[in-house]
Protein backbone atom coordinates (compact mmCIF):
# COMPACT_ATOMS: atom_id res chain seq x y z
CA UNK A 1 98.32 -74.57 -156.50
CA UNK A 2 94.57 -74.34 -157.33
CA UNK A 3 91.70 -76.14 -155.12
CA UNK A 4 89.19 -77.39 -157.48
CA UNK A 5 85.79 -75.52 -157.15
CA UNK A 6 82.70 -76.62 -156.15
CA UNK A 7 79.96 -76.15 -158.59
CA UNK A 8 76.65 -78.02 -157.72
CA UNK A 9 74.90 -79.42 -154.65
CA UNK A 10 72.40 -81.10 -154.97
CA UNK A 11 70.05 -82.44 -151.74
CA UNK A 12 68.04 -85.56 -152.29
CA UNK A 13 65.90 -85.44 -149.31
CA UNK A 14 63.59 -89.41 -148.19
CA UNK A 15 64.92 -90.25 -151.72
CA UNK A 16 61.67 -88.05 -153.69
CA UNK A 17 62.83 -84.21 -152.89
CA UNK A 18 65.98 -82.60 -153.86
CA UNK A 19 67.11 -79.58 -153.29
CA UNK A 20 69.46 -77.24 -154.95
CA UNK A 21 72.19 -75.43 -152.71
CA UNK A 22 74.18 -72.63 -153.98
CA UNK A 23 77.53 -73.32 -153.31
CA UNK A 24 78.60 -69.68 -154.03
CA UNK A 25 77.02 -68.83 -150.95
CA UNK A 26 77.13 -71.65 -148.60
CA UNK A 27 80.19 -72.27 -146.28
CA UNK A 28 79.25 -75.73 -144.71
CA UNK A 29 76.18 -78.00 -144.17
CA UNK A 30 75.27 -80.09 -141.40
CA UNK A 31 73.00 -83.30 -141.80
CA UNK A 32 73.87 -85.48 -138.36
CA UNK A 33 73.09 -84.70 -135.10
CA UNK A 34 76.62 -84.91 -134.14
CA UNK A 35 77.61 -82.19 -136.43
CA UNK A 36 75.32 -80.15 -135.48
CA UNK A 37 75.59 -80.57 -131.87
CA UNK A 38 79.65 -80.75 -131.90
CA UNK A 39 80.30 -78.43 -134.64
CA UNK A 40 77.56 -75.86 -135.63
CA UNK A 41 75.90 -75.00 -132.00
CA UNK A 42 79.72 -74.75 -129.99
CA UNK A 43 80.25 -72.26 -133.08
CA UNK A 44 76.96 -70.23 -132.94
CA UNK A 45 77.52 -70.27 -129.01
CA UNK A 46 80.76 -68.29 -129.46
CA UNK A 47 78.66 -65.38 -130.94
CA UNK A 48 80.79 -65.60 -133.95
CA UNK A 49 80.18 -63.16 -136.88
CA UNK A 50 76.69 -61.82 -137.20
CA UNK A 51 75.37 -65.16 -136.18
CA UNK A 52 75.46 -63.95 -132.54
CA UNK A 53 72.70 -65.07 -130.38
CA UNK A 54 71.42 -67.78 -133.16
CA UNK A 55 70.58 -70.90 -131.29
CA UNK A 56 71.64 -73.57 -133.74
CA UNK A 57 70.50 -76.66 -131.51
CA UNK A 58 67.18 -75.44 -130.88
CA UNK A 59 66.91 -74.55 -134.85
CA UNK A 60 67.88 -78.64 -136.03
CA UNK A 61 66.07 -79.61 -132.83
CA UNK A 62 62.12 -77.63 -134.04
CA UNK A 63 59.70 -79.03 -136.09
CA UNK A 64 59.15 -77.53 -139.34
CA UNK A 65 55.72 -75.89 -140.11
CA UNK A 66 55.64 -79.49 -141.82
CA UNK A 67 55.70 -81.14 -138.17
CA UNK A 68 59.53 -83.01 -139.70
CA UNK A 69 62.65 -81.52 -138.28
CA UNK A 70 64.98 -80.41 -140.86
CA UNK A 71 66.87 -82.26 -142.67
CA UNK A 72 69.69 -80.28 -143.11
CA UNK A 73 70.97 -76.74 -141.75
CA UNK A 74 73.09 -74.66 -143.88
CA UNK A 75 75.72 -72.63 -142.83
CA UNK A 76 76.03 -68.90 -144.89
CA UNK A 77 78.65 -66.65 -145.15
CA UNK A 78 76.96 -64.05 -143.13
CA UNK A 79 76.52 -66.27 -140.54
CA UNK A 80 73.24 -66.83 -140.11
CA UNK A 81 71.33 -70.51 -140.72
CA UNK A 82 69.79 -71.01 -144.29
């Protein structure tokens, strides 16, 4: 059996920006606190892959040179936040 593949994602960020996210090269994303907090940091914690040391809470928890926080956090195959 064949899983269907995912080939566009599109962000629409406060309704006016999108963004476009490769799905080629994008294992997860994370838009709630509670993902991020229950999923993505306990994983990044663990030191897994090369993502060791990446502090994923403080990351989704830091303004952006904007002053916002980000919207989103994107998880890469390489580990490391996108």
């Amino acid at each position: 059996m064949s899983r269907p593949k995912i080939t566009k994602i599109t962000l629409e960020i406060d309704g006016k920006d999108t963004v476009e996210i490769d799905p080629n090269n994008t294992d997860a994303l994370f838009f709630t606190d509670q993902a991020v907090k229950d999923i993505l940091a306990p994983f990044y914690a663990t030191g897994a892959g090369s993502g060791k040391g990446v502090d994923a809470l403080s990351t989704w928890t830091t303004p952006t040179t904007t002053g916002d926080l980000p919207p989103y956090l994107r998880k890469i195959p390489d580990c490391y936040l996108g």
